[in-house]
PDB file of N, CA and C in Angstrom:
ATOM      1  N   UNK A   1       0.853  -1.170   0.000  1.00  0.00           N
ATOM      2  CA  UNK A   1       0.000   0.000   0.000  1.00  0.00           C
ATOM      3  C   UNK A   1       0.897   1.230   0.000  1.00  0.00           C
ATOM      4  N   UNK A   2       0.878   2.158  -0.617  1.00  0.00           N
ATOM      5  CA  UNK A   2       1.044   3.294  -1.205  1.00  0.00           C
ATOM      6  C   UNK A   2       1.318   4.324  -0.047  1.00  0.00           C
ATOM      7  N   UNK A   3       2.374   5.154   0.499  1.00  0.00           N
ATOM      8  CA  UNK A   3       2.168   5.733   1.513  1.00  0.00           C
ATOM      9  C   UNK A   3       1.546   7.331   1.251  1.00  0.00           C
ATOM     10  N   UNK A   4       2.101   7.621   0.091  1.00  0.00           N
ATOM     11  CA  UNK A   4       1.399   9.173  -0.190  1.00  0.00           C
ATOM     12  C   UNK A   4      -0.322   9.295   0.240  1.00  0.00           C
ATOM     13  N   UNK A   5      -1.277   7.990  -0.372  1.00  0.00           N
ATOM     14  CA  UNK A   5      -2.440   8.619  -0.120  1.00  0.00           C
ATOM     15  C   UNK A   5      -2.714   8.512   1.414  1.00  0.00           C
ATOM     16  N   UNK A   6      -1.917   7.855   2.153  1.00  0.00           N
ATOM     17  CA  UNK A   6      -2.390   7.618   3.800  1.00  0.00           C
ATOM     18  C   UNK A   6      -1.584   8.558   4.620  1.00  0.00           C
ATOM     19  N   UNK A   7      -0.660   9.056   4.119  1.00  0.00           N
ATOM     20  CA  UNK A   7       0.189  10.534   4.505  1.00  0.00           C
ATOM     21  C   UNK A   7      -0.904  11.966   3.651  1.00  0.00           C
ATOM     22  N   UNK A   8      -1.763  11.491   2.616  1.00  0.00           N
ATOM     23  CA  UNK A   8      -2.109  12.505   2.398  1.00  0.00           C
ATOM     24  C   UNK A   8      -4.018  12.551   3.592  1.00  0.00           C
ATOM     25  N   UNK A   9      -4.375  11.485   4.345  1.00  0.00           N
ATOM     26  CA  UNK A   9      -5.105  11.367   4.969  1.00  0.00           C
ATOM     27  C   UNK A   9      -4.920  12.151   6.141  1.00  0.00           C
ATOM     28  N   UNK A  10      -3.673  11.819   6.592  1.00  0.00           N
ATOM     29  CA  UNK A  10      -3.088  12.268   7.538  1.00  0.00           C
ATOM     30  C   UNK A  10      -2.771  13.705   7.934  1.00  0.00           C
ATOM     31  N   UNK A  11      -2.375  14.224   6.251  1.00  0.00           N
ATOM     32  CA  UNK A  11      -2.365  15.884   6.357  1.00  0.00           C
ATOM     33  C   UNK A  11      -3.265  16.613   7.033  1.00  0.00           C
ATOM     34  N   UNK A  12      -4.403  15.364   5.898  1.00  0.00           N
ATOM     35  CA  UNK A  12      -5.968  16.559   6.005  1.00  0.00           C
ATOM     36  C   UNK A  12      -6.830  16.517   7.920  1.00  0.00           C
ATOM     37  N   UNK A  13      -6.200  15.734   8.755  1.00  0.00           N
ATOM     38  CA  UNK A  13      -6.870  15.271   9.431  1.00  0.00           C
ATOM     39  C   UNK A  13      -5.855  16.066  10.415  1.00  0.00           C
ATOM     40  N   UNK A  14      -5.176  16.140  10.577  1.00  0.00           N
ATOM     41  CA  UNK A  14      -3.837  16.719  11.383  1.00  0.00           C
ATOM     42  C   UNK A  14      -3.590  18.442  10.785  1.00  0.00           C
ATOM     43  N   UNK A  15      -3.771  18.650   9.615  1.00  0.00           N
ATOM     44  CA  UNK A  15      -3.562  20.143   9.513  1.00  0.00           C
ATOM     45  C   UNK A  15      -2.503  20.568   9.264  1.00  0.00           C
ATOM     46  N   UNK A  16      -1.310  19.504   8.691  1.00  0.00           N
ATOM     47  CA  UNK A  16       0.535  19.879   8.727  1.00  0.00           C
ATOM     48  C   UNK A  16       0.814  18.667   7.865  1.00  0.00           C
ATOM     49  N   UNK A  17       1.884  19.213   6.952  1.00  0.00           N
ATOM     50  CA  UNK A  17       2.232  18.638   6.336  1.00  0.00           C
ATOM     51  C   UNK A  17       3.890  17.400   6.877  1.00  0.00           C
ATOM     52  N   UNK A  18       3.224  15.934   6.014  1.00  0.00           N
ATOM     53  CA  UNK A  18       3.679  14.376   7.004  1.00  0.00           C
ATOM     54  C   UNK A  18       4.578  13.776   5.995  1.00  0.00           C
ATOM     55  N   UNK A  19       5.677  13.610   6.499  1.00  0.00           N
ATOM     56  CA  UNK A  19       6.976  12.681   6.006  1.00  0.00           C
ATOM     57  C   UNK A  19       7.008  11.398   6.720  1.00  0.00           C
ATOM     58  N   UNK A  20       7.519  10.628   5.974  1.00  0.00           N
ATOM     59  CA  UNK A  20       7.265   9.113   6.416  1.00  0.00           C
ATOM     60  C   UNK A  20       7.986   8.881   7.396  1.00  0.00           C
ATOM     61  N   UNK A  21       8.782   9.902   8.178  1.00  0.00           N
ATOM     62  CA  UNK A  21       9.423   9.561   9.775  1.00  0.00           C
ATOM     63  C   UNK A  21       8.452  10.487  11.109  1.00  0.00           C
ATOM     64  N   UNK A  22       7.229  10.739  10.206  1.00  0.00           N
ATOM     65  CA  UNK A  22       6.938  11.808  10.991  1.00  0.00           C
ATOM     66  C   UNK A  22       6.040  10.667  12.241  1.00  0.00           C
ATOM     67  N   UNK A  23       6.086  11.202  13.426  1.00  0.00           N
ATOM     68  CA  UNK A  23       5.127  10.376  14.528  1.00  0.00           C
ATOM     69  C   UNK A  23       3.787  11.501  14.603  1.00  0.00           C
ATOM     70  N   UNK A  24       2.769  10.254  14.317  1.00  0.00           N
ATOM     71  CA  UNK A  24       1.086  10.930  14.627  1.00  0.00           C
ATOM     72  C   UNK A  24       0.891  12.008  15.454  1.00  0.00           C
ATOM     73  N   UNK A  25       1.363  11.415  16.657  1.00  0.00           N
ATOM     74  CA  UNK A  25       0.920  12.141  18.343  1.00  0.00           C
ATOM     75  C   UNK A  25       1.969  13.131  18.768  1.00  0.00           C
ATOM     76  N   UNK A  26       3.479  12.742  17.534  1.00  0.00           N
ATOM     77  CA  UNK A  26       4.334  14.006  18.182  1.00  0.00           C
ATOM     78  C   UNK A  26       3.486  15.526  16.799  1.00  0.00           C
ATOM     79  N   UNK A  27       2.827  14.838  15.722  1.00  0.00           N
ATOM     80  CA  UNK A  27       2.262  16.300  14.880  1.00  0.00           C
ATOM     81  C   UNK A  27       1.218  17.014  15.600  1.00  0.00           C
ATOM     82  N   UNK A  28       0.727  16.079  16.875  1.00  0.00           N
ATOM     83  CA  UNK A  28      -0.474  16.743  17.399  1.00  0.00           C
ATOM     84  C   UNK A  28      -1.637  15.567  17.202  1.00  0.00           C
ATOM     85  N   UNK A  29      -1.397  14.823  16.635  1.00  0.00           N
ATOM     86  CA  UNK A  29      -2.770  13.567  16.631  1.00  0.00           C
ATOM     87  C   UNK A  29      -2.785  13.151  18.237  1.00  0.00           C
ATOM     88  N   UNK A  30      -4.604  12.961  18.273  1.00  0.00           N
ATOM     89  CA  UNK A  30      -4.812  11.978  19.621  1.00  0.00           C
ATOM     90  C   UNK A  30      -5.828  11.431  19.403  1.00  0.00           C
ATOM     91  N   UNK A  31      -6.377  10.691  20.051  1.00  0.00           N
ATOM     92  CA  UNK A  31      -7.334   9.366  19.911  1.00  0.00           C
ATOM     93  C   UNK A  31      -8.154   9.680  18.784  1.00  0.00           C
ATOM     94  N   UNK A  32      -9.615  10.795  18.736  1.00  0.00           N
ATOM     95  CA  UNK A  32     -10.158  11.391  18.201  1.00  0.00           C
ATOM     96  C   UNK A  32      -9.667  11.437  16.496  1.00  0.00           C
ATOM     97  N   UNK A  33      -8.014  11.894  16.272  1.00  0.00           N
ATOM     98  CA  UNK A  33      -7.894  12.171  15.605  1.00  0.00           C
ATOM     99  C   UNK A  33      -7.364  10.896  14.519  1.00  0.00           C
ATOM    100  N   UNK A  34      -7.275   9.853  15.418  1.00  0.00           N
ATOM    101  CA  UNK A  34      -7.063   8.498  14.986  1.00  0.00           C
ATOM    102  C   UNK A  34      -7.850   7.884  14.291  1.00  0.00           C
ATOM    103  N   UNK A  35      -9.258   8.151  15.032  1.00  0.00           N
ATOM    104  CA  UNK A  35     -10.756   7.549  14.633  1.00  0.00           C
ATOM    105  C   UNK A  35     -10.929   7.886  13.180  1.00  0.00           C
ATOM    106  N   UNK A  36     -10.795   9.269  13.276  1.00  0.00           N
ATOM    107  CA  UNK A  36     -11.093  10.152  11.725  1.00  0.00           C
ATOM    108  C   UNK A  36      -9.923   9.022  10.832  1.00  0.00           C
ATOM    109  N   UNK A  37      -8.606   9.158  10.963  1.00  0.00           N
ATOM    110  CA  UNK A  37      -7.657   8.583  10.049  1.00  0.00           C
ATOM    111  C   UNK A  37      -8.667   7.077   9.555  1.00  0.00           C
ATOM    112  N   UNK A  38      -8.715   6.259  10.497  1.00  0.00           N
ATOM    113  CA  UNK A  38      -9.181   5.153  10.753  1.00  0.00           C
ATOM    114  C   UNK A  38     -10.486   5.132   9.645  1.00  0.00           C
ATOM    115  N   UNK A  39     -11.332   6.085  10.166  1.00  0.00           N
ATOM    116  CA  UNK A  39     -12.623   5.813   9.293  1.00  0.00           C
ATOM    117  C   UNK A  39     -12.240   6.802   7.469  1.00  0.00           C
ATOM    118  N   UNK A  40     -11.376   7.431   7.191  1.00  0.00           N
ATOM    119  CA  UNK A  40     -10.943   7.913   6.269  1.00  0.00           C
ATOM    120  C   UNK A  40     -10.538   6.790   5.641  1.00  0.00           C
ATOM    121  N   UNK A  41      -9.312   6.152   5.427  1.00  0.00           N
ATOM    122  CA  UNK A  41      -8.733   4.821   5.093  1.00  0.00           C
ATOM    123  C   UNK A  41      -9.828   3.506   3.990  1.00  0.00           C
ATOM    124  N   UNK A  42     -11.228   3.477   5.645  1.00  0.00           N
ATOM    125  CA  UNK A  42     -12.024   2.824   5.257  1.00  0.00           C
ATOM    126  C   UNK A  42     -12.921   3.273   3.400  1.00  0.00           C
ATOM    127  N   UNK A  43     -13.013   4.497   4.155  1.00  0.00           N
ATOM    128  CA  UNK A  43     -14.025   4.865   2.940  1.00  0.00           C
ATOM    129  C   UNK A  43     -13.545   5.071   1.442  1.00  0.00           C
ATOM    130  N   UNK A  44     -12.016   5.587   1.857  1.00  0.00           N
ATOM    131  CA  UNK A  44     -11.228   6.072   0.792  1.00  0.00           C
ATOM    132  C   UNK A  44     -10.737   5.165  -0.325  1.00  0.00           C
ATOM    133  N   UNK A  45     -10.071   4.133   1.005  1.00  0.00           N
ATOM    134  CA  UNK A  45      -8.867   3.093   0.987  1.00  0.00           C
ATOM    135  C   UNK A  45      -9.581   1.910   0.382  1.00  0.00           C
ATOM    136  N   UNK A  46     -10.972   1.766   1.509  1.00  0.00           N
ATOM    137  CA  UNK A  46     -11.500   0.206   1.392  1.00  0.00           C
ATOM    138  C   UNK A  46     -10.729  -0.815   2.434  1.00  0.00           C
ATOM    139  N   UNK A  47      -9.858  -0.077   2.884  1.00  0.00           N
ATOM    140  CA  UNK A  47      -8.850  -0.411   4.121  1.00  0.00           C
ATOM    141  C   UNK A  47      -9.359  -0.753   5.385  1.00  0.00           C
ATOM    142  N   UNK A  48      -9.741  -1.498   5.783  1.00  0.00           N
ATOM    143  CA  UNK A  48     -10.468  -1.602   7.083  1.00  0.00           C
ATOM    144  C   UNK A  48      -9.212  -2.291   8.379  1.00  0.00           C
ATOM    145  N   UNK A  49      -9.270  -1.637   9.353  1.00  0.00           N
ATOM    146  CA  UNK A  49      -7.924  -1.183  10.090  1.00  0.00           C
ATOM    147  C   UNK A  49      -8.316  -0.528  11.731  1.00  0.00           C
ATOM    148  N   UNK A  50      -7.976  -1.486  12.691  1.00  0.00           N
ATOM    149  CA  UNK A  50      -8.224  -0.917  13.526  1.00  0.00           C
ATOM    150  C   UNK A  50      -7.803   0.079  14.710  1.00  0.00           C
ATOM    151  N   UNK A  51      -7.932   0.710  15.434  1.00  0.00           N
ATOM    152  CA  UNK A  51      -7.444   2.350  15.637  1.00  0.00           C
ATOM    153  C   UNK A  51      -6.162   2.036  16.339  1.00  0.00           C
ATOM    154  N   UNK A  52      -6.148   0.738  17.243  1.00  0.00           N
ATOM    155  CA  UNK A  52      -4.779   0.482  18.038  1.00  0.00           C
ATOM    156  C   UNK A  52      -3.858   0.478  16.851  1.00  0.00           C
ATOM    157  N   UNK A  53      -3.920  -0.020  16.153  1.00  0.00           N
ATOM    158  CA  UNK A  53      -2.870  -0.167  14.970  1.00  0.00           C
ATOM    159  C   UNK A  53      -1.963   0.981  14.791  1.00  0.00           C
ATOM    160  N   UNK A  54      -2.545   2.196  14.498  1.00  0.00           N
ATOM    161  CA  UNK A  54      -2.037   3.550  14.372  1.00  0.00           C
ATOM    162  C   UNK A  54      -1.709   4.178  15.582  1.00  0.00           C
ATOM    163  N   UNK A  55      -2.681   3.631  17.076  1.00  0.00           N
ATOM    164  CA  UNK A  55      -2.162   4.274  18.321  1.00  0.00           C
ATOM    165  C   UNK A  55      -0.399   3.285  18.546  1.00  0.00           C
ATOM    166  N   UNK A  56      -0.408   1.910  17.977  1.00  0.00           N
ATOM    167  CA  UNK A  56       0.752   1.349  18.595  1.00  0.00           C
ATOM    168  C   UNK A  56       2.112   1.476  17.478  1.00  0.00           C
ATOM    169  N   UNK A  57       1.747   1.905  16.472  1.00  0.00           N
ATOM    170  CA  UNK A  57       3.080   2.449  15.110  1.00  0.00           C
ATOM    171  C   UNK A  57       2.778   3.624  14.416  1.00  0.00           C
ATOM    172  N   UNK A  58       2.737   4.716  15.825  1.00  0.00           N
ATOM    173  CA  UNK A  58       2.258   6.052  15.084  1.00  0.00           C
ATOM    174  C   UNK A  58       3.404   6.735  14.422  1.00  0.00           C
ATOM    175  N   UNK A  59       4.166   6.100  13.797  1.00  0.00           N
ATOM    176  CA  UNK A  59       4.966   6.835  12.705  1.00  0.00           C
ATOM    177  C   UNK A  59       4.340   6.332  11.204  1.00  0.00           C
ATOM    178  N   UNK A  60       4.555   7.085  10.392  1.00  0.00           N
ATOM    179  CA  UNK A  60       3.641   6.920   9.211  1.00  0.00           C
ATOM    180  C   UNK A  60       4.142   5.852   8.454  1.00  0.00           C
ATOM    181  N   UNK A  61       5.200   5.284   8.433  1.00  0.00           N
ATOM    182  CA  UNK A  61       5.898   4.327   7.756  1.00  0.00           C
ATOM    183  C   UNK A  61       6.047   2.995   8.081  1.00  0.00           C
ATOM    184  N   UNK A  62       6.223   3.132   9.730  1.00  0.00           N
ATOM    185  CA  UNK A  62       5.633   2.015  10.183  1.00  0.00           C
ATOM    186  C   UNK A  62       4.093   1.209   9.926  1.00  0.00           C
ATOM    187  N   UNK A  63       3.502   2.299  10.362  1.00  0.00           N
ATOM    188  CA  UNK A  63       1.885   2.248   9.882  1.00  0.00           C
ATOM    189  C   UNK A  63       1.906   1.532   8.958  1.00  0.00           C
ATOM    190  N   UNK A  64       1.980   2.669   7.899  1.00  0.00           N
ATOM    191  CA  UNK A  64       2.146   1.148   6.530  1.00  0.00           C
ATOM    192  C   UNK A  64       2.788   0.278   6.221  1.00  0.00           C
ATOM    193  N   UNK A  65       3.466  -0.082   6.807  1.00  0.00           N
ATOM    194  CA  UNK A  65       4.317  -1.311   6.768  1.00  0.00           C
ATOM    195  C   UNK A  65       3.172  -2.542   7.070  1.00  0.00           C
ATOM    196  N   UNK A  66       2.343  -1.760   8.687  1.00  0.00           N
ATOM    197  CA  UNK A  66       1.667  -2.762   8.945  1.00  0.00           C
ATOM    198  C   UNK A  66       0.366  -3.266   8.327  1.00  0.00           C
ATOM    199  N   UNK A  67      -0.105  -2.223   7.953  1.00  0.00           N
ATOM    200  CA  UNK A  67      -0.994  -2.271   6.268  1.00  0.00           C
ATOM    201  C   UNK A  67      -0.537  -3.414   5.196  1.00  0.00           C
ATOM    202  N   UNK A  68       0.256  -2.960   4.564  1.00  0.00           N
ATOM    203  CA  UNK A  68       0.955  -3.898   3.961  1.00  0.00           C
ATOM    204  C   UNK A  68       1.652  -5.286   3.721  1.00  0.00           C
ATOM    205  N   UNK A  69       1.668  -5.451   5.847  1.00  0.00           N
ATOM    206  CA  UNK A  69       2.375  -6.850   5.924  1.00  0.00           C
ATOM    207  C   UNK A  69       0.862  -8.443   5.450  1.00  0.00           C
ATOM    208  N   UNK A  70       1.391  -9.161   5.090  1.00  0.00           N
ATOM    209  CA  UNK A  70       0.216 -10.087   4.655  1.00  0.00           C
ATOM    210  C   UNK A  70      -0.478 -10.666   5.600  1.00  0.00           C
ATOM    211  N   UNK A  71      -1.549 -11.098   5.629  1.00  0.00           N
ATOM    212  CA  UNK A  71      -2.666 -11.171   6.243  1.00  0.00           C
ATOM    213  C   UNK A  71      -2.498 -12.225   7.573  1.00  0.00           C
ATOM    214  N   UNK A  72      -1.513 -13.180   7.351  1.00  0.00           N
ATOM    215  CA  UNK A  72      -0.884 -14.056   8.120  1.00  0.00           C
ATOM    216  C   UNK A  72      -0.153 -13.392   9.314  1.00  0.00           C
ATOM    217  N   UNK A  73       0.889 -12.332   9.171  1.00  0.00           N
ATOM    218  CA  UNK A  73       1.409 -12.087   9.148  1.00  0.00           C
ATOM    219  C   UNK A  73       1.278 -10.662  10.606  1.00  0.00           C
ATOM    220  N   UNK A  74      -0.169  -9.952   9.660  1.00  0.00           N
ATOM    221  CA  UNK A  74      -0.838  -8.962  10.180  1.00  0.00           C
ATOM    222  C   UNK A  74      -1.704  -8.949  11.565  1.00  0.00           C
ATOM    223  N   UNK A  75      -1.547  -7.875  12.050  1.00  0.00           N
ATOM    224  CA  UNK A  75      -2.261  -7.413  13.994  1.00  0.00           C
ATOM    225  C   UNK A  75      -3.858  -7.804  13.296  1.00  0.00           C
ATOM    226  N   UNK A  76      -4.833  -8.329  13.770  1.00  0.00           N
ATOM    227  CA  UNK A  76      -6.090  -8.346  13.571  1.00  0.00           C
ATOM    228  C   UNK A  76      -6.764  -6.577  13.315  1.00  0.00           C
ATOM    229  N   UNK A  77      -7.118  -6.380  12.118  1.00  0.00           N
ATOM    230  CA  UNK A  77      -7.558  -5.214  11.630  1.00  0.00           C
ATOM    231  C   UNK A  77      -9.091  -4.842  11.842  1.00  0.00           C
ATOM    232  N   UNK A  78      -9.791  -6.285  11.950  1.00  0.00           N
ATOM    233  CA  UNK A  78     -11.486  -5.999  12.308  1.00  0.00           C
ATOM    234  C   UNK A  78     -11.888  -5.383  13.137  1.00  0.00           C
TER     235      UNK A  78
END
């Protein structure tokens, strides 16, 4: 998965512009602002992903890493 459009989720939801070392909660994200990412993803993405995911690899690269890792492999997203 593609990190520009989930860094570009991230912009719009956070208000500052996100590099793939950037951490969520050090730009100012908190729970609230997770939910939004979270339900953005879904609608956008088709990505269905659950909010610990992004609270426990809030750097953007990590994140998608964990997006990306295969389904075996992957934190339970439901």
């Amino acid at each position: 998965m593609g990190t520009t459009a989930i860094a570009e989720i991230w912009q719009e939801v956070l208000g500052v512009p996100v590099t793939d070392d950037d951490d969520f909660f050090a730009l100012g994200g908190q729970s609230l602002a997770a939910m939004e990412v979270v339900a953005a993803l879904r609608r956008r993405l088709g990505v269905t992903v659950r909010v610990r995911v992004l609270l426990e690899h809030p750097v953007l690269a990590d994140f998608v890493a964990q997006l990306a890792l295969p389904e075996e492999h992957a934190p339970d997203r439901t």
